[in-house]
Structure formats: C-alpha cells, structure tokens
Protein backbone atom coordinates (compact mmCIF):
# COMPACT_ATOMS: atom_id res chain seq x y z
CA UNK A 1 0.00 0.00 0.00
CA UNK A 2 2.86 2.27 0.80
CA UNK A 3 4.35 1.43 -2.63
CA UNK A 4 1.48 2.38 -4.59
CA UNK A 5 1.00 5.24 -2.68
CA UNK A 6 4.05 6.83 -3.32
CA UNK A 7 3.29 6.23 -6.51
CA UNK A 8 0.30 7.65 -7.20
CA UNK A 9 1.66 10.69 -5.02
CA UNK A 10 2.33 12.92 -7.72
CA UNK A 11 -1.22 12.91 -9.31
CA UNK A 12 -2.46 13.54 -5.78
CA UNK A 13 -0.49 16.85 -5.44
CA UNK A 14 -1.82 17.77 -9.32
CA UNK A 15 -5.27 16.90 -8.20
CA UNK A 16 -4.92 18.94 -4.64
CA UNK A 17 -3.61 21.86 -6.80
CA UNK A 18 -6.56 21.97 -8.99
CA UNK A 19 -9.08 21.61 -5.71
CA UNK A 20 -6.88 24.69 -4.29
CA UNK A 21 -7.02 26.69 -6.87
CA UNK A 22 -10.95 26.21 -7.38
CA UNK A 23 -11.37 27.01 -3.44
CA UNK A 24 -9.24 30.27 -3.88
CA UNK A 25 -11.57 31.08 -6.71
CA UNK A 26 -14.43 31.18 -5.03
CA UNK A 27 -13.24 33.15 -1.56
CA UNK A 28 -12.04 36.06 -3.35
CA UNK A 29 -15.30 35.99 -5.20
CA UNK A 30 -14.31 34.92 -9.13
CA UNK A 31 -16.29 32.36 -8.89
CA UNK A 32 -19.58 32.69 -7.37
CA UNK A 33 -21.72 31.65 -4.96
CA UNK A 34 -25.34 32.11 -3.89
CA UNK A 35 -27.41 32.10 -0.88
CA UNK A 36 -31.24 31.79 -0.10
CA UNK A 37 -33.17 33.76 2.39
CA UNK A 38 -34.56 30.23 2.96
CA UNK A 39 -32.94 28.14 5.35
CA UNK A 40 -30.39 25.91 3.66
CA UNK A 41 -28.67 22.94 5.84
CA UNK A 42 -25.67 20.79 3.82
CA UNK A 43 -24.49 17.73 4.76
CA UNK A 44 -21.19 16.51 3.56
CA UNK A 45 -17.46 15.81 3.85
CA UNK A 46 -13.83 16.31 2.64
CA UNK A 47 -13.72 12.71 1.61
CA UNK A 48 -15.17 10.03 -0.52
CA UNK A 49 -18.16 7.94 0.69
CA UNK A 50 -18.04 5.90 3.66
CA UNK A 51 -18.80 8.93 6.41
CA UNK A 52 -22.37 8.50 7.21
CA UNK A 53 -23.94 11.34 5.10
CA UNK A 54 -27.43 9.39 4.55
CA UNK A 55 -28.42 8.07 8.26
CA UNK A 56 -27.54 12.15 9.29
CA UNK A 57 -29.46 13.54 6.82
CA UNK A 58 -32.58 10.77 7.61
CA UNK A 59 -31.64 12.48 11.31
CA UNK A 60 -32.40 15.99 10.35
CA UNK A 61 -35.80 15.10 8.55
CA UNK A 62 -36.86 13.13 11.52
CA UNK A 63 -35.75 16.34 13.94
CA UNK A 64 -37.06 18.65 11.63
CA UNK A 65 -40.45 17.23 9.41
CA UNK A 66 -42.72 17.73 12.31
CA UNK A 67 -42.33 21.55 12.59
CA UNK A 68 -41.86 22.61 8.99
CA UNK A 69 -41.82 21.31 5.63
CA UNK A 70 -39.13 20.03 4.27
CA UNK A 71 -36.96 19.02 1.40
CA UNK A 72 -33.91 16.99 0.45
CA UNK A 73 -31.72 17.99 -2.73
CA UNK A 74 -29.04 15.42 -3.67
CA UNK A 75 -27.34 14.73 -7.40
CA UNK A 76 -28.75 11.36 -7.78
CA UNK A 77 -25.94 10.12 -8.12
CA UNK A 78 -26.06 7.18 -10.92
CA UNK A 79 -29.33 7.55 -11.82
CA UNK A 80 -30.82 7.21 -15.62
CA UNK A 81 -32.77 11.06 -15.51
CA UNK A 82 -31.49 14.27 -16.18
CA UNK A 83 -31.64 17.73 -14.95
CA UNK A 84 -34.34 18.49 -11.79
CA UNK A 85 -36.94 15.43 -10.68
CA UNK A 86 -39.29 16.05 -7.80
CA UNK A 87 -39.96 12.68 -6.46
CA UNK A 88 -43.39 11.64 -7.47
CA UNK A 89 -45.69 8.49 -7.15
CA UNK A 90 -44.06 6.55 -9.49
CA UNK A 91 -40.34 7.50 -8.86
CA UNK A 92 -37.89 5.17 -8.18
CA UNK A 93 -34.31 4.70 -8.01
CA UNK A 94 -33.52 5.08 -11.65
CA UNK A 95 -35.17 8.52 -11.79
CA UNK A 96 -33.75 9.34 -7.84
CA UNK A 97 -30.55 7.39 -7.41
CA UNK A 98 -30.71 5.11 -4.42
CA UNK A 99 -30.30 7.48 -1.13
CA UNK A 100 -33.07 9.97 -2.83
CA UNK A 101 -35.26 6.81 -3.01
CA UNK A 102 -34.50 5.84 0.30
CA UNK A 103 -35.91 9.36 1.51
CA UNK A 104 -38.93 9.18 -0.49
CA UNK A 105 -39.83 5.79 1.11
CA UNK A 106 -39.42 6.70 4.07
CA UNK A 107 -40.28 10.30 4.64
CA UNK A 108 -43.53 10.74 2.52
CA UNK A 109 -43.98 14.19 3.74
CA UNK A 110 -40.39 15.33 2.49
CA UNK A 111 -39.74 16.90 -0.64
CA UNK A 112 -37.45 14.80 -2.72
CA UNK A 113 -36.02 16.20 -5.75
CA UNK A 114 -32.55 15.50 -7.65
CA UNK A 115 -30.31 17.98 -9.63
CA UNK A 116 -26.71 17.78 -10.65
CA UNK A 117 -27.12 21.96 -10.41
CA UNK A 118 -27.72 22.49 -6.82
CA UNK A 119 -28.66 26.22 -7.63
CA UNK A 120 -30.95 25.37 -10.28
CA UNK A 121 -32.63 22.48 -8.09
CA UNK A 122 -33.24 25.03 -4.88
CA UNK A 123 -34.27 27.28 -7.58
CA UNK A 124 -36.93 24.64 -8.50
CA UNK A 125 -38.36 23.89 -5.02
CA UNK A 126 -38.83 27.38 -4.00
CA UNK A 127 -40.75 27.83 -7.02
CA UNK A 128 -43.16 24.71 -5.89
CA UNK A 129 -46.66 25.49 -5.37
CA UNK A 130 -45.93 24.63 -1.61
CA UNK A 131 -42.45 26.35 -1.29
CA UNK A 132 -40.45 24.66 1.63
CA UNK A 133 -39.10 26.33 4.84
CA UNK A 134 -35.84 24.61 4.88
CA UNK A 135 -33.61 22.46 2.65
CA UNK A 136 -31.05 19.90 2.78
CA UNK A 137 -28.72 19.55 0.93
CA UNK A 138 -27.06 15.77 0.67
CA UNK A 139 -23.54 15.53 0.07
CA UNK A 140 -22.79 19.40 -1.36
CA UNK A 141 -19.99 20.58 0.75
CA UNK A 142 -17.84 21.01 -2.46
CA UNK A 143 -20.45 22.32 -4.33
CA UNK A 144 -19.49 25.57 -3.77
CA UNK A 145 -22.36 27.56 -5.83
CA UNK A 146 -24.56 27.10 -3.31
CA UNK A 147 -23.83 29.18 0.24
CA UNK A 148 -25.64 27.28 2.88
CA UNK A 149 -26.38 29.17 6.20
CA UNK A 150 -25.48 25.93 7.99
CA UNK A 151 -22.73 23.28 7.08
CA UNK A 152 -22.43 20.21 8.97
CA UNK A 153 -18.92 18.44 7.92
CA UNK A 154 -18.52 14.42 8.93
CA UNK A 155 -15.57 12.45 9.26
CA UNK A 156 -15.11 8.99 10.17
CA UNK A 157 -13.49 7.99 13.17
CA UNK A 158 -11.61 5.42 12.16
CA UNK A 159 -10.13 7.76 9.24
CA UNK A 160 -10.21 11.44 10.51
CA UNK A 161 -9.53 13.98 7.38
CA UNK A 162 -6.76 14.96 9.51
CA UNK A 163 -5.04 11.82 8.59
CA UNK A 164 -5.56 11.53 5.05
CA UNK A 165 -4.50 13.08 1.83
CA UNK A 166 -5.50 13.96 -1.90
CA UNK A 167 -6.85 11.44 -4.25
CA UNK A 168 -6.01 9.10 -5.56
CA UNK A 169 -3.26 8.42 -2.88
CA UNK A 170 -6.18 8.90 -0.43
CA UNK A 171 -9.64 9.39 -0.15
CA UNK A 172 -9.79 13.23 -0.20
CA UNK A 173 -11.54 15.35 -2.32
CA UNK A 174 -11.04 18.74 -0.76
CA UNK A 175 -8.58 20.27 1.19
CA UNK A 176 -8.86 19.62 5.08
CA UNK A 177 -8.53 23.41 5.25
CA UNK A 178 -11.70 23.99 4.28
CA UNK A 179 -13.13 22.65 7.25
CA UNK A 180 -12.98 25.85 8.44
CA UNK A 181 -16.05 26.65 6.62
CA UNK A 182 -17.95 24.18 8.73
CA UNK A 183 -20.39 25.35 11.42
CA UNK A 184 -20.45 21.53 12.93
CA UNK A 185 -17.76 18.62 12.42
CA UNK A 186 -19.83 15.50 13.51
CA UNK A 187 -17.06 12.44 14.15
CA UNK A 188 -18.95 9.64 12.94
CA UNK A 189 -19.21 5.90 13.20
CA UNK A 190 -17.46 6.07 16.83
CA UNK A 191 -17.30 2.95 19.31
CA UNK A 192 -20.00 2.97 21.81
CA UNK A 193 -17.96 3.16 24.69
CA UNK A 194 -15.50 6.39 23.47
CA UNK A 195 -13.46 7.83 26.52
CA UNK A 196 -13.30 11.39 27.44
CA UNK A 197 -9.77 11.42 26.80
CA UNK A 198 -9.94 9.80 23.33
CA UNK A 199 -12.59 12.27 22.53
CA UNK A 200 -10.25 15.29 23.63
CA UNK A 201 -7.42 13.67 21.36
CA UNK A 202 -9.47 13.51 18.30
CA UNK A 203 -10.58 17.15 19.30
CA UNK A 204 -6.76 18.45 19.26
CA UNK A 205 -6.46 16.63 15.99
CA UNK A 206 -9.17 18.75 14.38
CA UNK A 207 -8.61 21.81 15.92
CA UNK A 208 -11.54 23.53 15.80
CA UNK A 209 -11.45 27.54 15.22
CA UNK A 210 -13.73 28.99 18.05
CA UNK A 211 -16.97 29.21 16.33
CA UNK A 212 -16.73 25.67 15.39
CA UNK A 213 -18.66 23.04 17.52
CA UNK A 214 -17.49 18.87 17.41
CA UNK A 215 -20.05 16.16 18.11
CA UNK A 216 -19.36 12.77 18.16
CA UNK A 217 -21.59 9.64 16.76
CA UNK A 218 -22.02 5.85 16.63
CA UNK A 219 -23.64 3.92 14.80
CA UNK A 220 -27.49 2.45 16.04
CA UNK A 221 -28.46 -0.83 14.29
CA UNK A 222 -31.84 -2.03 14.50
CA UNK A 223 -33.15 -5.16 16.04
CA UNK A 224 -35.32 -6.30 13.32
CA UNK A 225 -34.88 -6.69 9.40
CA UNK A 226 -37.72 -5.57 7.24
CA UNK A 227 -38.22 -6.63 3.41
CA UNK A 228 -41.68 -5.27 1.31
CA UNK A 229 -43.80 -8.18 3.11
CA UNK A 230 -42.67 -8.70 6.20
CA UNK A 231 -41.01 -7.42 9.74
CA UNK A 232 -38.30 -9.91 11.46
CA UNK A 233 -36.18 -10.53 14.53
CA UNK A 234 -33.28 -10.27 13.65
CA UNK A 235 -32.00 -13.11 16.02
CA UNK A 236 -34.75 -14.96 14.30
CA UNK A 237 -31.59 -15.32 11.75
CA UNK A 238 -29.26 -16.49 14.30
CA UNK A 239 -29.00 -20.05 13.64
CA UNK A 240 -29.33 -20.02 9.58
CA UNK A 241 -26.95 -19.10 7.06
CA UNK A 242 -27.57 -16.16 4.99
CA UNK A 243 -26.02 -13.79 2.53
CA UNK A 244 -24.78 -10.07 3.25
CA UNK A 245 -24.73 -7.94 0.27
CA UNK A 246 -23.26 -4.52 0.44
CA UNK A 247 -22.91 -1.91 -1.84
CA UNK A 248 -21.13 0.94 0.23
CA UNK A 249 -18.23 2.61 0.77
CA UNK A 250 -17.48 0.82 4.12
CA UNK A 251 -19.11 -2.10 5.07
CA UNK A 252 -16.87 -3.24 8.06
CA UNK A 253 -18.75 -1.79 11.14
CA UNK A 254 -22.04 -3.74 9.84
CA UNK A 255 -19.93 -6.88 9.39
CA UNK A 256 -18.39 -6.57 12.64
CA UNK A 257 -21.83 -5.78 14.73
CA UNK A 258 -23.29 -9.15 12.65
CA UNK A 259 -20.76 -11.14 14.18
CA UNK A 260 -20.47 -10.08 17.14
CA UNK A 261 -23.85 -11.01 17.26
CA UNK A 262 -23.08 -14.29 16.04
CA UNK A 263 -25.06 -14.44 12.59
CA UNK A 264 -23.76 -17.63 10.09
CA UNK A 265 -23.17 -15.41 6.98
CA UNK A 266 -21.31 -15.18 3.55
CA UNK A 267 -20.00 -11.64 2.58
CA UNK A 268 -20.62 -10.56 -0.87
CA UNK A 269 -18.72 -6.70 -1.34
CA UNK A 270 -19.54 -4.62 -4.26
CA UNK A 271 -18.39 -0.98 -4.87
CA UNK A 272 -20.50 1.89 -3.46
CA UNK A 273 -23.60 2.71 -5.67
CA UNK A 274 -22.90 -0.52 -7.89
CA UNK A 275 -25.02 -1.36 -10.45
CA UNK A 276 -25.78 -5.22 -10.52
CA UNK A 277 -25.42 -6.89 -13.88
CA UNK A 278 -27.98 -9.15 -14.95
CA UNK A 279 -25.24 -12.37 -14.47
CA UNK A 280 -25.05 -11.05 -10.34
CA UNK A 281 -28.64 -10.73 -9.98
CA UNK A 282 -28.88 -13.91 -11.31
CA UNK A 283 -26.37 -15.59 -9.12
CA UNK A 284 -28.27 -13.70 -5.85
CA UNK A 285 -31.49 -15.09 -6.90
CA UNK A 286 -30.50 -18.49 -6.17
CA UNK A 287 -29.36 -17.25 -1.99
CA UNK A 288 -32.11 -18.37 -0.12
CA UNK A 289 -31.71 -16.02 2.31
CA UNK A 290 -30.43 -12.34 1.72
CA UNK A 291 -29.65 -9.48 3.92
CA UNK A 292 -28.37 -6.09 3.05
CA UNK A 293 -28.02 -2.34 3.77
CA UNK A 294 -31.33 -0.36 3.51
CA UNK A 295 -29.62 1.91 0.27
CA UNK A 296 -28.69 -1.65 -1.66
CA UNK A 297 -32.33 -3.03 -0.72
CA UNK A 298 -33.49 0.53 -2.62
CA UNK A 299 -31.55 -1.07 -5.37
CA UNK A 300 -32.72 -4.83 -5.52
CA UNK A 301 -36.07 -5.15 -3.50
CA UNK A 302 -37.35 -5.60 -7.56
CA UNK A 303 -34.98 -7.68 -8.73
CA UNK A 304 -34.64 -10.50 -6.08
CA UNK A 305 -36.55 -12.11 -3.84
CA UNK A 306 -36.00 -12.97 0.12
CA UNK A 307 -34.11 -10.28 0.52
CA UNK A 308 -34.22 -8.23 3.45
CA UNK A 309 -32.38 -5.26 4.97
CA UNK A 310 -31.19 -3.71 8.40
CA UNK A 311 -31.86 -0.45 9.04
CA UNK A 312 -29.38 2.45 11.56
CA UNK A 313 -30.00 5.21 13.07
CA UNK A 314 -27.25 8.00 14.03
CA UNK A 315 -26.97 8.15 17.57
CA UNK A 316 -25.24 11.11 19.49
CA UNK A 317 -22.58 10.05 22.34
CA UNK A 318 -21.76 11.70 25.60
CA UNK A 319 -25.41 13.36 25.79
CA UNK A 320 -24.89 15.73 23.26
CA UNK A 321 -27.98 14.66 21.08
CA UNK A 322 -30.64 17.87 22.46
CA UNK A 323 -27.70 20.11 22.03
CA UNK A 324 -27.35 19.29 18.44
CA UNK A 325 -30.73 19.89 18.12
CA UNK A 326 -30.85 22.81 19.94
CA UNK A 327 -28.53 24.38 17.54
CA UNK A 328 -29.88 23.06 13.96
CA UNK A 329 -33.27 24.37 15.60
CA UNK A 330 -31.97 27.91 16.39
CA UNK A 331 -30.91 28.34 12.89
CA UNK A 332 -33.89 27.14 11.12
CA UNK A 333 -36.10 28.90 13.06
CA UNK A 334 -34.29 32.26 12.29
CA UNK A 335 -32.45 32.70 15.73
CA UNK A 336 -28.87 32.16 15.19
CA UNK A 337 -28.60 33.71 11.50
C-alpha cells in the first residue's frame, strides 16, 4: 500500500492543486456563490463515501419534518434522468438514485427532488406550489455555488480527514482546510464506549477555530430486518446461514456488529452505488436467504426475492444529542442567523 501510494503521489499533489485553486476562486469571489433567504442545511465531507452522510441527513428530517416542511436535494448520483426530478408516485431509483429513493420511502412528507445543479434544483423547489421552509442539501460541501447558512462536515473515526491526503493516494476530495467553513464537524461511526480522553485527542487533531462546535456519533443498528412483506427478529436469523450484500463505501462496522452477534453469513462486497449486472442478480437469486443495507435493498427489493435489509439510526454520544438539536433548531427557526 505504501508502494502504490508513493506512486500515485504525484497525481495527488496535481489533483490537490486543482481543488486549491478552485477554493481560492471562489473566496475572493471569481467564482460565485449564492445564498437563499430560505434556510439551507448541507451535509457533507472532505472525503469520498463511507462517512455517514445518509443516516444524518434521515436524522435531520426526523428532527425537523414535524415543525416545517421540508426538502432533500441530492445529485442522484447514478441515476438514468437528467436535470431536476421532484420525487413523485411513481419515482424510483432510476429517476432518484438510491439514497433519494430511500428518503422518499421513508419520509412521505419530504420533498425529494434530484439535480446535478444544486442552484438550479433550490431554484426549482422554491418555485413549488408549496415552497419549503428549509432544505437539505445531501452531500454538497464542495459544491461551492450554493452558500448554505449551515454546514455540517462528517468524518469517520476510524479515518479522521486529519489523517488523510489527496486522491487518488487517499480518499480526499477537498482540502482539510476547508473545514474551516464548517459550522459543525460531527465524528462519525465512533465505538459505543469512546473515553473522554480519546474524545479530547481527536478534538486536538481537528482543531476547531472557536466558532466551530465537534459532536461525536455511533452507529445504532436495529433489532429487526424488514423486506416489502414482512417485519423480522433479527435473532430470528441467528441459527441459519444467509447472505450479506453490500454496496457501500465501508461495510466493516455492519460486518463486525453481525458477528459479534453471532449471525452464520457469507459476505458478498460490491463498490458503493454498484449497479448489478444481470449475471449477479442472477447468481443472488439463487441465496435463499439475503440481507443487506437499507440503500442496496433501494436497489434490488425488484430484482430479487428474500431479501431483506437492516436499518441504523445515528446516535449522538456523551449526551450531546438535544444540544445538536438545539442548535440546527436555532438556525432554522431564524435565531442564530
């Protein structure tokens, strides 16, 4: 790994240059940026997949979709459409991509809509015959058009952006300077049982500047596994040998938590927003048994059958959940702008 690291160093520093360059662009104002009297949340990171962008955003609607209505603006990422979709009736993943989906299952009261052109797509909603009162926007920190009144910035814990470097050596797409231009850093995917003194470590690390606030997060699995039919245990799996598929960034935490609860599985990995060939969906549809993440389910709940998924949750450490939501509160509801 070291080897091919220092190989692919150079393109790393031509790639950082370019992201540098772009960033410089748009502080001194060359390239421009907009912002919306209507409240505008963004999710993101410095880094590619694998942070925990979809279970925070799912957190937001559920803190948020009582009070006001909402909406969710992602790029839909591989999906078939083009331009701005509004979620519909009929829309599905190949008109959403598979996290948009996700949100339109689950949060029928959300607006869901798509666009490559985050300006154009907030644009769009506002312009809805029911305008919304705030907006998330689902992995955007880069896209720098848009000016959002509150950025939330995750990194994993097990791979801080302090500790990594440019693509393709590494896994970042912007520089870790830019952080700076978060209003919350959210440390995600923690252990359970993180120490105060770990937790001040990883603090120094990021050095926050003094506006900046750090929160810390692990990762909730459900006890139950859900497919279109049917809600089960999901000890009820315990004894019988199943399949895991997974088609994120970073499987390993859900692998770990299945065995350390003792499940009998095979792992089958794919990339992160793969698209199964007919030859794989054929080979899953002779598993008996199937379990996946709830963004692959999105994916293959109409392509194969027994196939069921486990959902998460985010869930705040040290107590620090109300003051989260004290704070994303505030600014939505105009006090802290």
């Amino acid at each position: 790994m070291q080897k091919l690291r220092k190989i692919l160093w150079p393109f790393s520093l031509l790639y950082g240059g370019v992201v540098k360059i772009r960033n410089i662009f748009f502080d001194r104002g060359i390239f421009r940026s907009f912002s919306f009297d209507t409240p505008v949340i963004c999710v993101g990171n410095l880094s590619v997949g694998g942070t925990g962008k979809t279970p925070m955003v799912e957190y937001l609607l559920r803190l948020l979709q009582p009070g006001y209505k909402v909406a969710t603006l992602s790029r839909g990422y591989k999906r078939k459409s083009k331009g701005f979709v509004l979620a519909g009736p009929e829309s599905g993943v190949e008109s959403l991509g598979d996290e948009p989906c996700q949100y339109h299952a689950k949060f029928p009261g959300v607006m869901v809509a798509v666009d490559a052109d985050r300006v154009h797509g907030i644009h769009n909603l506002l312009q809805a015959e029911v305008a919304p009162d705030v907006i998330i926007l689902d992995d955007a920190f880069q896209h720098r058009k848009v000016q959002a009144g509150l950025n939330i910035v995750l990194t994993a814990y097990d791979k801080l952006y302090v500790h990594d470097m440019f693509l393709p050596a590494g896994d970042l797409r912007d520089d870790t300077l830019q952080a700076r231009r978060a209003h919350i850093i959210i440390v995600t995917k923690c252990p359970e049982d993180l120490g105060e003194e770990e937790k001040e470590q990883i603090v120094r690390s990021l050095a926050p500047g003094g506006e900046q606030q750090i929160f810390f997060t692990a990762i909730a699995y459900g006890n139950s596994i859900n497919s279109r039919e049917e809600t089960l245990p999901l000890n009820s799996w315990k004894e019988a040998h199943f399949t895991l598929v997974t088609g994120i960034a970073n499987p390993a935490p859900l692998v770990e938590f299945l065995r350390t609860r003792g499940m009998d599985f095979e792992h089958l990995n794919f990339p992160d927003h793969h698209n199964f060939s007919e030859d794989e969906l054929y080979k899953l549809r002779q598993k008996s048994r199937i379990l996946t993440t709830e963004k692959d389910f999105m994916r293959l709940q109409d392509k194969v059958d027994h196939i069921f998924f486990l959902g998460i949750r985010t869930a705040f450490l040290f107590g620090d959940g109300e003051k989260f939501n004290a704070v994303v509160s505030a600014y939505v509801s105009g006090g802290d702008k």
